[in-house]
C-alpha atoms as a PDB file:
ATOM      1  CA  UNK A   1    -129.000   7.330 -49.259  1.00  0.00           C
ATOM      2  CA  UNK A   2    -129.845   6.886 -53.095  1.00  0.00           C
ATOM      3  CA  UNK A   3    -128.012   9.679 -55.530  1.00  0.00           C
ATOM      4  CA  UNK A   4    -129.687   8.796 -59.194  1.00  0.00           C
ATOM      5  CA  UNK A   5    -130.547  10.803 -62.225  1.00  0.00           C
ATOM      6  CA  UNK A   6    -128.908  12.360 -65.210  1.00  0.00           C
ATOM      7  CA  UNK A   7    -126.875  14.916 -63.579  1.00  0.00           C
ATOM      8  CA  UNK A   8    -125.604  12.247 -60.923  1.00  0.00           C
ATOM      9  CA  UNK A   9    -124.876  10.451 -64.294  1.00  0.00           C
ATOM     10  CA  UNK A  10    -123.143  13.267 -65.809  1.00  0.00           C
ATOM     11  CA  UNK A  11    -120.941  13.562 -63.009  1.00  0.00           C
ATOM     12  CA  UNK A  12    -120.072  10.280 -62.208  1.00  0.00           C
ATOM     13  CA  UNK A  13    -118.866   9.978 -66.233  1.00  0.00           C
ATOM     14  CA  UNK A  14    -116.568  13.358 -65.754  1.00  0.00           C
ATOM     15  CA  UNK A  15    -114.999  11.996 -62.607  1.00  0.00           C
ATOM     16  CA  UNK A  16    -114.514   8.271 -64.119  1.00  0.00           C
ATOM     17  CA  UNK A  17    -112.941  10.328 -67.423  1.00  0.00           C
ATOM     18  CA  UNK A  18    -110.836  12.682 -65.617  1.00  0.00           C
ATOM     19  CA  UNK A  19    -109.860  10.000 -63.415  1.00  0.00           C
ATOM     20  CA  UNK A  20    -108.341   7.481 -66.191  1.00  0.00           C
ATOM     21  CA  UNK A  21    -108.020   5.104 -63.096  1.00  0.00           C
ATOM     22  CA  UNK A  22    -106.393   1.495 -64.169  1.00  0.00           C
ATOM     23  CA  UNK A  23    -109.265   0.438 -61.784  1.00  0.00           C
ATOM     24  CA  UNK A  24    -112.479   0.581 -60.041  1.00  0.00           C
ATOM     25  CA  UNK A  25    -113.799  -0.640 -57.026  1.00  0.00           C
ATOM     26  CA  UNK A  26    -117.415   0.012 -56.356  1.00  0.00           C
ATOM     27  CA  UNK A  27    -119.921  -1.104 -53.446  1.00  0.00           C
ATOM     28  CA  UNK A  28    -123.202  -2.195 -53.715  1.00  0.00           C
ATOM     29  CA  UNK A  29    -123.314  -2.106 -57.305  1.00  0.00           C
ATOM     30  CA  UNK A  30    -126.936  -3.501 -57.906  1.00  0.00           C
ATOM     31  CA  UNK A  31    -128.504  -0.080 -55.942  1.00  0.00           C
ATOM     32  CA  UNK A  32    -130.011   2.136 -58.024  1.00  0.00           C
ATOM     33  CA  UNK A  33    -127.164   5.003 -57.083  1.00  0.00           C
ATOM     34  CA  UNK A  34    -123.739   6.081 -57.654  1.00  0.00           C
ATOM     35  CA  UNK A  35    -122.119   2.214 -57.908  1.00  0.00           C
ATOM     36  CA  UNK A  36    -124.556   1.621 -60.652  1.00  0.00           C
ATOM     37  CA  UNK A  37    -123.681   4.665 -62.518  1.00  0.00           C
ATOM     38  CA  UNK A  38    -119.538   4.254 -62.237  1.00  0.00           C
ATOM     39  CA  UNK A  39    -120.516   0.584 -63.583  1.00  0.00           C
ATOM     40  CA  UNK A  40    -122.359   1.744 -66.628  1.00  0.00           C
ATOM     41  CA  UNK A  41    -119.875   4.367 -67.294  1.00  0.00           C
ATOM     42  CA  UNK A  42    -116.352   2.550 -66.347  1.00  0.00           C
ATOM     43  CA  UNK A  43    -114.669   1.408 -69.698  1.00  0.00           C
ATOM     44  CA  UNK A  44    -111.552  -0.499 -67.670  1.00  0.00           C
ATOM     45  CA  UNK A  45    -111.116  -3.358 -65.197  1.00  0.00           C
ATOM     46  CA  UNK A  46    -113.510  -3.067 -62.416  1.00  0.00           C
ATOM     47  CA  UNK A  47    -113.760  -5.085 -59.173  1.00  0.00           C
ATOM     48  CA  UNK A  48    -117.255  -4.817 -56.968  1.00  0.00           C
ATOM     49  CA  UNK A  49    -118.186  -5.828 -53.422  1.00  0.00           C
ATOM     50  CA  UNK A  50    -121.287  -6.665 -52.237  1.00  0.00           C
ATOM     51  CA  UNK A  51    -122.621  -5.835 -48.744  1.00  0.00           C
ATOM     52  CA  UNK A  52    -126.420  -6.883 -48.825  1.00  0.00           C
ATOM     53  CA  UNK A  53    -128.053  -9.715 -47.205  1.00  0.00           C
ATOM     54  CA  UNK A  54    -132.030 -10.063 -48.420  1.00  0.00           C
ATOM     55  CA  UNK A  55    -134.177 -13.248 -47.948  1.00  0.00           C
ATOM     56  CA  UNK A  56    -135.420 -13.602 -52.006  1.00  0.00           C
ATOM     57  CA  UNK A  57    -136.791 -10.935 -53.573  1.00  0.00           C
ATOM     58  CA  UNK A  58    -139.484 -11.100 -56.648  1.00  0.00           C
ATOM     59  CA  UNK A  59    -138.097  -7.151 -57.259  1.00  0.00           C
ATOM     60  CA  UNK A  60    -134.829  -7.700 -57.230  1.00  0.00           C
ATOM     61  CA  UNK A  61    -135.137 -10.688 -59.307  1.00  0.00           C
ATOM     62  CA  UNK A  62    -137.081  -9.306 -61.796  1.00  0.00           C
ATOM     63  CA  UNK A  63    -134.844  -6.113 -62.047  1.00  0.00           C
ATOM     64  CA  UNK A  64    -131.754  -8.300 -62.529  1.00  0.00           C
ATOM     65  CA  UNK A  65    -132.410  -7.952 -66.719  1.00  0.00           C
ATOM     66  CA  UNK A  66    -132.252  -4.242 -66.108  1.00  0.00           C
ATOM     67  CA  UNK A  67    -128.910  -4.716 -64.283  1.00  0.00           C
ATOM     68  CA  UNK A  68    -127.388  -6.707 -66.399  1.00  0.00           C
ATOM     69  CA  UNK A  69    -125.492  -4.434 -68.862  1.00  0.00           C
ATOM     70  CA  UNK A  70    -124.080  -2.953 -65.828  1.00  0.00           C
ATOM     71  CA  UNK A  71    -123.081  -6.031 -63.976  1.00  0.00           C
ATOM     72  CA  UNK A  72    -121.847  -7.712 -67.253  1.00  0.00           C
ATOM     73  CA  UNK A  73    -118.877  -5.403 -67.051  1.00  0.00           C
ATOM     74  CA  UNK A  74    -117.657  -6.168 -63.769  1.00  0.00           C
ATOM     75  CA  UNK A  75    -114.405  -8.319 -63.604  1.00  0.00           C
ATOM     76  CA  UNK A  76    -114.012  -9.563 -60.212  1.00  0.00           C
ATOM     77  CA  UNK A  77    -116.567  -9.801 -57.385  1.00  0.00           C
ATOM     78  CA  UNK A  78    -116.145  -9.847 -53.407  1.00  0.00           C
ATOM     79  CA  UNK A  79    -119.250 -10.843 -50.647  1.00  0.00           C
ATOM     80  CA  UNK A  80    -118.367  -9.382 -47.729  1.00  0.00           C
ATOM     81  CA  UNK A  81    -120.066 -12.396 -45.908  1.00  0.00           C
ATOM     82  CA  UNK A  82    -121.890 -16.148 -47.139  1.00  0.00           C
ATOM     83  CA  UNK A  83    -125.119 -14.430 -46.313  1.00  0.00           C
ATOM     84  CA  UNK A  84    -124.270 -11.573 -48.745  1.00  0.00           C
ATOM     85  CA  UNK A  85    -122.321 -14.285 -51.434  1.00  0.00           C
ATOM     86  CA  UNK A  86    -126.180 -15.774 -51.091  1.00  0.00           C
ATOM     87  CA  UNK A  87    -127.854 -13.146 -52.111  1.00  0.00           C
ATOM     88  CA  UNK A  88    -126.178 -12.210 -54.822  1.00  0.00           C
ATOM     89  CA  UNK A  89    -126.340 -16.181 -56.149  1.00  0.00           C
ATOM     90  CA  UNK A  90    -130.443 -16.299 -55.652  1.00  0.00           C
ATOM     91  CA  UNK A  91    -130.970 -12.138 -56.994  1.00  0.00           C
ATOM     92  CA  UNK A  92    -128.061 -11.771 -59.654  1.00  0.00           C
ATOM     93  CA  UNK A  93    -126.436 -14.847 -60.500  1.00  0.00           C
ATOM     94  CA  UNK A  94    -122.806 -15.507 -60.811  1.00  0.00           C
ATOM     95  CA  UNK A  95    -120.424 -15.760 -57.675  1.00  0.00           C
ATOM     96  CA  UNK A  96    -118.210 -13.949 -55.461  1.00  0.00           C
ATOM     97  CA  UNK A  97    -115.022 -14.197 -53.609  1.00  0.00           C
ATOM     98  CA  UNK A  98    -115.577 -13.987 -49.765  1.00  0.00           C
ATOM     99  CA  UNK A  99    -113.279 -11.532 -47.839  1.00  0.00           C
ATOM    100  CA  UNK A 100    -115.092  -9.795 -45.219  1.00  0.00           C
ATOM    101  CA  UNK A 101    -115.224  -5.986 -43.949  1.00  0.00           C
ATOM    102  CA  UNK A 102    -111.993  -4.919 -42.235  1.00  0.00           C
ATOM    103  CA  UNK A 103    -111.648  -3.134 -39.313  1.00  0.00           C
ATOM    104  CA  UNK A 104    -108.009  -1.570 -37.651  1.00  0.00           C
ATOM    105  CA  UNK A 105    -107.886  -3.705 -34.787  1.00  0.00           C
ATOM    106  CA  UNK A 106    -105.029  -1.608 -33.508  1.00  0.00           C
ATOM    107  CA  UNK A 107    -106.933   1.700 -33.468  1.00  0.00           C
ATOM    108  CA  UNK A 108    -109.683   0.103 -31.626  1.00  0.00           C
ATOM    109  CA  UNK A 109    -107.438  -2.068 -28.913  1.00  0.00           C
ATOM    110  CA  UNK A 110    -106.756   0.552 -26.421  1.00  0.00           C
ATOM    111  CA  UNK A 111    -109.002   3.789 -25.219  1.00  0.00           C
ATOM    112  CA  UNK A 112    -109.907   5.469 -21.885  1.00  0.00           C
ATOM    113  CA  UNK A 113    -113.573   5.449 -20.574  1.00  0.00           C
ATOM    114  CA  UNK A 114    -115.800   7.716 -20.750  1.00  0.00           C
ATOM    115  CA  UNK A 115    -115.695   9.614 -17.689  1.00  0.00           C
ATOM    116  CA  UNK A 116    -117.529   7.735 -15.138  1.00  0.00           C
ATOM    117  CA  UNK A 117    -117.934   4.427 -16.973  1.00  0.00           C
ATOM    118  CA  UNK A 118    -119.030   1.411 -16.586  1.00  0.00           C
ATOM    119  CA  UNK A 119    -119.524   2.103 -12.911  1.00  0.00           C
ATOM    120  CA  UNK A 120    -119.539   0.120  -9.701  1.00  0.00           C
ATOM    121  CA  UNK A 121    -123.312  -0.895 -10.983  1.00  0.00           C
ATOM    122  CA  UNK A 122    -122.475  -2.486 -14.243  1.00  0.00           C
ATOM    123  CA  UNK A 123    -123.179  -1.243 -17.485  1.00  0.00           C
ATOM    124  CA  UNK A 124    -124.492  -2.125 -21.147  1.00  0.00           C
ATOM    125  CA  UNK A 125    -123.960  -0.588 -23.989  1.00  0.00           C
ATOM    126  CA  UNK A 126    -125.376   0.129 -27.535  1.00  0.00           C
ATOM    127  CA  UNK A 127    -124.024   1.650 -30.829  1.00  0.00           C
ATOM    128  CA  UNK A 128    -126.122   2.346 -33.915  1.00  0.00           C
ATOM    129  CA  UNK A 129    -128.809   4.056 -35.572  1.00  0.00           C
ATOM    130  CA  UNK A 130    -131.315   4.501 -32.912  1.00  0.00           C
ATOM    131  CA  UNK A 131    -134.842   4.683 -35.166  1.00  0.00           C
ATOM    132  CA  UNK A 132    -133.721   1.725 -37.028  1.00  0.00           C
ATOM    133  CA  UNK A 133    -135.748  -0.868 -36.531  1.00  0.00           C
ATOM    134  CA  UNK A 134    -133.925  -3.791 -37.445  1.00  0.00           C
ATOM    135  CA  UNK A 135    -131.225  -2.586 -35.262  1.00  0.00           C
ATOM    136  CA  UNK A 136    -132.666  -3.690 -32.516  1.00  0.00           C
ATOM    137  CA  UNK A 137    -132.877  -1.337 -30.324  1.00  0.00           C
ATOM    138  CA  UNK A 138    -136.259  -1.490 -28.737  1.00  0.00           C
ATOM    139  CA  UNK A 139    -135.295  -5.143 -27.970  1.00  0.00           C
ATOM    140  CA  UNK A 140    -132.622  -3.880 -25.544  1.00  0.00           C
ATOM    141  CA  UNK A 141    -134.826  -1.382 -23.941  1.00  0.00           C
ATOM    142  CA  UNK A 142    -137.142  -4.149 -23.134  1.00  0.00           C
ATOM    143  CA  UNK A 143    -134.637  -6.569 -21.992  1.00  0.00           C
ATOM    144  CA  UNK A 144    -132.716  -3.339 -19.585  1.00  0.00           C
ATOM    145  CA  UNK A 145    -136.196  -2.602 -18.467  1.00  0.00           C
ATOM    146  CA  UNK A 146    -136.677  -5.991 -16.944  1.00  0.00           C
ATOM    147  CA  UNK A 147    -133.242  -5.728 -15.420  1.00  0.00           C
ATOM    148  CA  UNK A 148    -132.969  -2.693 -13.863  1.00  0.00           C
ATOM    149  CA  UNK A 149    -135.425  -3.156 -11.225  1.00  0.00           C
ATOM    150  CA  UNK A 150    -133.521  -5.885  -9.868  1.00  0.00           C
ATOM    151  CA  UNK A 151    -129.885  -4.283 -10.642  1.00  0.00           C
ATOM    152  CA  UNK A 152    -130.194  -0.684  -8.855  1.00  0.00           C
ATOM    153  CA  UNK A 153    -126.937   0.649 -10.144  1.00  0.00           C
ATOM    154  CA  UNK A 154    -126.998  -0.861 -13.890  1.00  0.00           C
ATOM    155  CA  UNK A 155    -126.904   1.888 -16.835  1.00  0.00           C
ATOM    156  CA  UNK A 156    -127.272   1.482 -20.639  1.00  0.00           C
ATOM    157  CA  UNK A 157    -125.384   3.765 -22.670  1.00  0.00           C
ATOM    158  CA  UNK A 158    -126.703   4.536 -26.064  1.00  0.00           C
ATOM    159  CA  UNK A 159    -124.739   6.033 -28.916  1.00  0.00           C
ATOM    160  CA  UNK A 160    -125.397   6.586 -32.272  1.00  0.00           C
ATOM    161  CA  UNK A 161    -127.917   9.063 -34.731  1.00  0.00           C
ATOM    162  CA  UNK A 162    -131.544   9.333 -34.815  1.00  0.00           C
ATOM    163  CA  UNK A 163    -133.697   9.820 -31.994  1.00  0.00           C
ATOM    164  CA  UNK A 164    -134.226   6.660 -29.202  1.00  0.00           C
ATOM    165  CA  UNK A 165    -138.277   5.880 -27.769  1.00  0.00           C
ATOM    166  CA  UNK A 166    -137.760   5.639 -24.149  1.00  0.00           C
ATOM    167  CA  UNK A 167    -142.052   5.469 -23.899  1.00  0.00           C
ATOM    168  CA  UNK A 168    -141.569   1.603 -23.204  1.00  0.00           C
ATOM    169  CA  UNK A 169    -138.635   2.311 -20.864  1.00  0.00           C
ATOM    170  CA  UNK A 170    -140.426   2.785 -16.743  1.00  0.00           C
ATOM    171  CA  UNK A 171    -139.634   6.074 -15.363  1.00  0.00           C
ATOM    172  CA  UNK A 172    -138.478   4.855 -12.457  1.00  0.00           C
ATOM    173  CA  UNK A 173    -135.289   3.465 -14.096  1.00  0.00           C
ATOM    174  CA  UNK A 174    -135.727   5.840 -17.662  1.00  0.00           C
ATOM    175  CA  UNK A 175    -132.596   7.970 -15.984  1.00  0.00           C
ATOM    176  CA  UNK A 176    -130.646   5.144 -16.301  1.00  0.00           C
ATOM    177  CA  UNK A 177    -130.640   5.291 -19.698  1.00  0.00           C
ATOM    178  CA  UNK A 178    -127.758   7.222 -21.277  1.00  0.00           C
ATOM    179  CA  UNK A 179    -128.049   8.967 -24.608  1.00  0.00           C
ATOM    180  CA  UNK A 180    -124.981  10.457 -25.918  1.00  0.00           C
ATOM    181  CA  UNK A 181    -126.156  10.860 -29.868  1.00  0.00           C
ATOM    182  CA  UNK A 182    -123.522  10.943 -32.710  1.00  0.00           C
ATOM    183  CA  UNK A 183    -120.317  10.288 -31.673  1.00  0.00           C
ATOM    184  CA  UNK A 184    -117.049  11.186 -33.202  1.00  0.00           C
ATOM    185  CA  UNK A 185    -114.488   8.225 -34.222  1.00  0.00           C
ATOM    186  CA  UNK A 186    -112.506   8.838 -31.124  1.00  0.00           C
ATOM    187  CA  UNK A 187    -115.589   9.560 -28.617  1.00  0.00           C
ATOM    188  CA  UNK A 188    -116.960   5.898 -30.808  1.00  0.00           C
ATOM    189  CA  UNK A 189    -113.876   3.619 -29.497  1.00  0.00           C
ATOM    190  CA  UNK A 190    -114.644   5.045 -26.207  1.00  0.00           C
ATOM    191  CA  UNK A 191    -118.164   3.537 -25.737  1.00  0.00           C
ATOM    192  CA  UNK A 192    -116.603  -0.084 -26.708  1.00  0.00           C
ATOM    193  CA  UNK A 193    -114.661   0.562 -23.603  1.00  0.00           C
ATOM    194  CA  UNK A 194    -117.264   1.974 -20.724  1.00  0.00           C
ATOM    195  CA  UNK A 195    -119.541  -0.728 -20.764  1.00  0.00           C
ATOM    196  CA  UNK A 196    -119.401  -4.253 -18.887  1.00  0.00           C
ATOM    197  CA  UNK A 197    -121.543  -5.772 -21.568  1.00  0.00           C
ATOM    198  CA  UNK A 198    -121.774  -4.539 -25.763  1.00  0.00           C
ATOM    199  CA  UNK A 199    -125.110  -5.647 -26.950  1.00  0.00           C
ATOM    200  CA  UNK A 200    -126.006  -5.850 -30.739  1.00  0.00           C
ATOM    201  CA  UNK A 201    -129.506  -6.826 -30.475  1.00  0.00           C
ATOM    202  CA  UNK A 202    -129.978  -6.695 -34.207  1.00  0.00           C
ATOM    203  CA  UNK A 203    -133.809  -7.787 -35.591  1.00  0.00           C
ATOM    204  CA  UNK A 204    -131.982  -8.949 -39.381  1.00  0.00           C
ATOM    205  CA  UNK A 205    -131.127  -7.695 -42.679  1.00  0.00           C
ATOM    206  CA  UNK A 206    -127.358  -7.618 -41.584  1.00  0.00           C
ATOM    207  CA  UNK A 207    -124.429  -9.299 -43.932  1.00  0.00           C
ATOM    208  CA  UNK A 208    -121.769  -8.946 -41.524  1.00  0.00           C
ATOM    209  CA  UNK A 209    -121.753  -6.784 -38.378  1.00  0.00           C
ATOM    210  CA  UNK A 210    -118.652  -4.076 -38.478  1.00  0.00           C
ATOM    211  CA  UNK A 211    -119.753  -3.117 -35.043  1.00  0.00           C
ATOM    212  CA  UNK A 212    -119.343  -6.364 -33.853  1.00  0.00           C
ATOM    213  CA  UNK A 213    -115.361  -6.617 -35.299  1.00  0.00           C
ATOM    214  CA  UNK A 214    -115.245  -3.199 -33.587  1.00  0.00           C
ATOM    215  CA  UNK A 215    -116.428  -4.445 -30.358  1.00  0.00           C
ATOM    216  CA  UNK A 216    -114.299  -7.481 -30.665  1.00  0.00           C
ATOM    217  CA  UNK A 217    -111.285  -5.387 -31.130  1.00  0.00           C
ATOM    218  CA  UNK A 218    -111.987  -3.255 -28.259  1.00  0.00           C
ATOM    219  CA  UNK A 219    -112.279  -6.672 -26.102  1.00  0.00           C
ATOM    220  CA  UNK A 220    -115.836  -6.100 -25.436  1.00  0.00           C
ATOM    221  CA  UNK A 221    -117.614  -8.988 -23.720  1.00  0.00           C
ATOM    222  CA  UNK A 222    -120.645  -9.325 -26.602  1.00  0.00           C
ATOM    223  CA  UNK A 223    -123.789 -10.032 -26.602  1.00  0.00           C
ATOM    224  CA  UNK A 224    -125.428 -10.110 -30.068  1.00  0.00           C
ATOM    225  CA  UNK A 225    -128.899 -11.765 -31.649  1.00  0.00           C
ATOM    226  CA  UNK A 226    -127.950 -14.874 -33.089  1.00  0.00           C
ATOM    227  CA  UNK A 227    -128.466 -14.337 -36.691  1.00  0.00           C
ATOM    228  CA  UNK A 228    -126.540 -15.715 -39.243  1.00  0.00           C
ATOM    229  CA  UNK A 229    -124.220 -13.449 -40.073  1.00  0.00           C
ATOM    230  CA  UNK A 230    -123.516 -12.365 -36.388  1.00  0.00           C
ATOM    231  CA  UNK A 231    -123.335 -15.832 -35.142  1.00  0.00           C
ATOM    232  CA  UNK A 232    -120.237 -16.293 -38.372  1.00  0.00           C
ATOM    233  CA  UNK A 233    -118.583 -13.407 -36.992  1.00  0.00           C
ATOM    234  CA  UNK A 234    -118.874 -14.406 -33.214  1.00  0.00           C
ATOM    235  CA  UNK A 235    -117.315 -17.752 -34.603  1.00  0.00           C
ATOM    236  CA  UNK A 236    -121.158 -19.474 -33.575  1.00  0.00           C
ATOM    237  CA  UNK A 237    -120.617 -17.750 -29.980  1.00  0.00           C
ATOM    238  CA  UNK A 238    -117.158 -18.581 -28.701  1.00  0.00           C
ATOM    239  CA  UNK A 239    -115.923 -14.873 -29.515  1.00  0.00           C
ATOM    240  CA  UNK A 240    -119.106 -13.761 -27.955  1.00  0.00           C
ATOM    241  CA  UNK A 241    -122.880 -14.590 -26.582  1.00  0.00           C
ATOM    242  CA  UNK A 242    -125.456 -15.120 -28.844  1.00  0.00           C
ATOM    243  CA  UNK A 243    -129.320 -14.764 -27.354  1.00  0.00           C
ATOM    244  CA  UNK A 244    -132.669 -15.422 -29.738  1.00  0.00           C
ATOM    245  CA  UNK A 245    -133.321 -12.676 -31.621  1.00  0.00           C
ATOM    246  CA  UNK A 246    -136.270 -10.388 -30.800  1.00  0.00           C
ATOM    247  CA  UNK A 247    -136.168 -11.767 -27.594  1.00  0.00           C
ATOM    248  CA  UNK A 248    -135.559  -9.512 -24.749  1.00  0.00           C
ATOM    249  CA  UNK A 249    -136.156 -12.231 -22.084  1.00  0.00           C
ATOM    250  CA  UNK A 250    -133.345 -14.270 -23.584  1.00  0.00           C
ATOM    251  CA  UNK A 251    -131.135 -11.167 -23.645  1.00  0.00           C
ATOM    252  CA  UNK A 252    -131.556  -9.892 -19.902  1.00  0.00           C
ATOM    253  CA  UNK A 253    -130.760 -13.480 -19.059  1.00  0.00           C
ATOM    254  CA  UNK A 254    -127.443 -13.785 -21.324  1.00  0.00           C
ATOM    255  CA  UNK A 255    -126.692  -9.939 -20.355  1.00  0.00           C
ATOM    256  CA  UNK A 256    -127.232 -10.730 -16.754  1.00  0.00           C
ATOM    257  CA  UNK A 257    -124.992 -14.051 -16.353  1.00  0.00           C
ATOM    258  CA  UNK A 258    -121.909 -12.306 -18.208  1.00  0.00           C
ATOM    259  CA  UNK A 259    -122.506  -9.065 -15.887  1.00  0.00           C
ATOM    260  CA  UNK A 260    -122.185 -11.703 -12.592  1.00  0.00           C
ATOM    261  CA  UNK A 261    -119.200 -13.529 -13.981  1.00  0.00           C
ATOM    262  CA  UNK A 262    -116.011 -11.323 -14.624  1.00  0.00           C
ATOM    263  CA  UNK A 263    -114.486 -14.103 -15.267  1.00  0.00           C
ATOM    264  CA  UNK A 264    -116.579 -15.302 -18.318  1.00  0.00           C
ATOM    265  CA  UNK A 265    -116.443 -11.506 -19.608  1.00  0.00           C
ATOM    266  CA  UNK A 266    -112.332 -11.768 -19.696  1.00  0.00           C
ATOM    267  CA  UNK A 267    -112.344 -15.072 -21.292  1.00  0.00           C
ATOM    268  CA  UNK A 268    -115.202 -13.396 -24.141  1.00  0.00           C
ATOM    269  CA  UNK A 269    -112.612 -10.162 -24.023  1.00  0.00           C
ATOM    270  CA  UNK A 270    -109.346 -12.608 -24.959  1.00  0.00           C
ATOM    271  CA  UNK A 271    -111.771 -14.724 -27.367  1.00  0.00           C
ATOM    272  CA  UNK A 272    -112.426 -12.017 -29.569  1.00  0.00           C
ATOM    273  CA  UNK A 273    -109.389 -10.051 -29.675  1.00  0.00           C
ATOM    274  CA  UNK A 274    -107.869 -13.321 -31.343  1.00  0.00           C
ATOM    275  CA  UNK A 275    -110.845 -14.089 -33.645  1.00  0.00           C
ATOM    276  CA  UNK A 276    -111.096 -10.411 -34.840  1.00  0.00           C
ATOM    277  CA  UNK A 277    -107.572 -10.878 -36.509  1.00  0.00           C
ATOM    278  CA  UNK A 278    -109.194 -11.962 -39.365  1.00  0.00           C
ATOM    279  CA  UNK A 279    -110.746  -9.031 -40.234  1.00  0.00           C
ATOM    280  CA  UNK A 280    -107.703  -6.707 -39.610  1.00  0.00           C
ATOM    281  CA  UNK A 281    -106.580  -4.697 -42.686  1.00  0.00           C
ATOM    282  CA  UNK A 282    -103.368  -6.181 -42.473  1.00  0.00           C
ATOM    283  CA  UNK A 283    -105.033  -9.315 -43.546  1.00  0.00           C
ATOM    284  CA  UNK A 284    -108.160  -8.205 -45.838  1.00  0.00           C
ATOM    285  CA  UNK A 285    -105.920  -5.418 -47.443  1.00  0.00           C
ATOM    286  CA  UNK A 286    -103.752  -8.412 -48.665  1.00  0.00           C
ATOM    287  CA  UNK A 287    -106.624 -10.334 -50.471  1.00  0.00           C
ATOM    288  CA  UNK A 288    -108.089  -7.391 -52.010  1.00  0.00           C
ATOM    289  CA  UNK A 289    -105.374  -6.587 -53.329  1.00  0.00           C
ATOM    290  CA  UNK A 290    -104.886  -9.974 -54.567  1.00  0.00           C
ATOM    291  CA  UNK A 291    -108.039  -9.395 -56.390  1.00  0.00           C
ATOM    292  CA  UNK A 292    -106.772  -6.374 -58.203  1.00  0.00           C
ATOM    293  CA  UNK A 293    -103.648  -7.968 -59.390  1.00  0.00           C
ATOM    294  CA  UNK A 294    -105.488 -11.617 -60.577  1.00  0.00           C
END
């Protein structure tokens, strides 16, 4: 995920000299890779968004110094979310316009469902990296384990790269679980659309949630751990549920009430496909490119 060293260096400079660009955006400038690089080698206007949400670091604090001569040069800066304006205040210093991620609400709207999804049943569903801790995954196991027992059709469908530990999951209902890897963009808008209920179970360490917006566009009914930058997006739950986080009781309970009440799931469906208009590129597009012009 890091790319750092002199012949990174070397090649950043050739493509930042052969590019004469009249500007550069970067991401995440204060990693130690590629963003940091372009930053110490850009010699024009330069604009820089920053994605990460940390509680206060003593590291990244104390490497802010090192940083400096980089960030010094950077003309305009974007947070994606308050939690990730935040952290650059406490680490870094300075401030940041917020405009969030965007998503293209319009690719996302409409999609057939998998083939045999959500079922008579019900179904939840999960996208992400699936031996990332913090994305929560295990939670949801817990919480579909609890459910299934009493809910003899319900599935979970599981998308996204890495490998999933079903050990915790009983075999009884362990073939109810649904793992259909890395997806394609197409196959991706898909899942959104075959499941009854889109969980984001997240464990922290998140700035914004693009899965969420991507849900929301799709008209998911949501359920997502209520921290702070999912509860922001969710507009503090009327776009979507929000359930403890780390807690897989509190889950199967919020999971379980939306999967009993069509009703509440359209009225979470219609809520989110107006709040998500906010992050469509037809509006973020616009401020960014404010940015560039100011």
């Amino acid at each position: 995920r890091l790319s750092f060293g002199p012949r990174t260096a070397a090649r950043v400079r050739r493509w930042i000299t052969e590019g004469r660009f009249d500007l550069l955006h970067i991401h995440e400038p204060a990693a130690p890779s590629v963003s940091l690089l372009a930053c110490w080698a850009a010699d024009g206007p330069v604009v820089a968004t920053f994605h990460t949400s940390n509680p206060r670091s003593r590291a990244m604090a104390a490497s802010s110094g090192a940083l400096r001569s980089a960030l010094e040069k950077i003309n305009a800066r974007v947070a994606v979310s308050e939690a990730a304006r935040r952290t650059l205040v406490e680490h870094v210093g300075g401030d940041a316009v917020l405009i969030p991620n965007g998503v293209s609400v319009r690719r996302f709207a409409h999609a057939e469902p998998l083939p045999g999804w959500p079922g008579r049943g019900g179904s939840l569903g999960f996208l992400g990296r699936l031996d990332e801790p913090r994305k929560g995954l295990a939670t949801l196991l817990e919480a579909f384990s609890r459910m299934a027992p009493h809910r003899p059709g319900l599935r979970l469908l599981v998308a996204g790269p890495g490998e999933a530990d079903l050990s915790g999951v009983p075999d009884s209902v362990r073939d109810r679980v649904v793992l259909l890897g890395l997806l394609d963009d197409a196959d991706k808008v898909r899942v959104y659309h075959s499941t009854d209920v889109f969980c984001a179970p997240n464990l922290g360490g998140e700035s914004f949630g693009i899965v969420l917006t991507e849900a929301m566009a799709s008209g998911a009914a949501i359920v997502a751990s209520d921290i702070p930058a999912f509860g922001a997006v969710l507009a503090d739950g009327a776009a979507g549920e929000l359930f403890r986080v780390g807690d897989p009781d509190h889950l199967a309970e919020r999971a379980g009430t939306l999967l009993d009440s069509p009703e509440r799931r359209a009225a979470l469906s219609e809520a989110a496909r107006a709040a998500v208009r906010a992050y469509d590129w037809d509006t973020v597009a616009a401020d960014i490119a404010h940015v560039y012009e100011t």
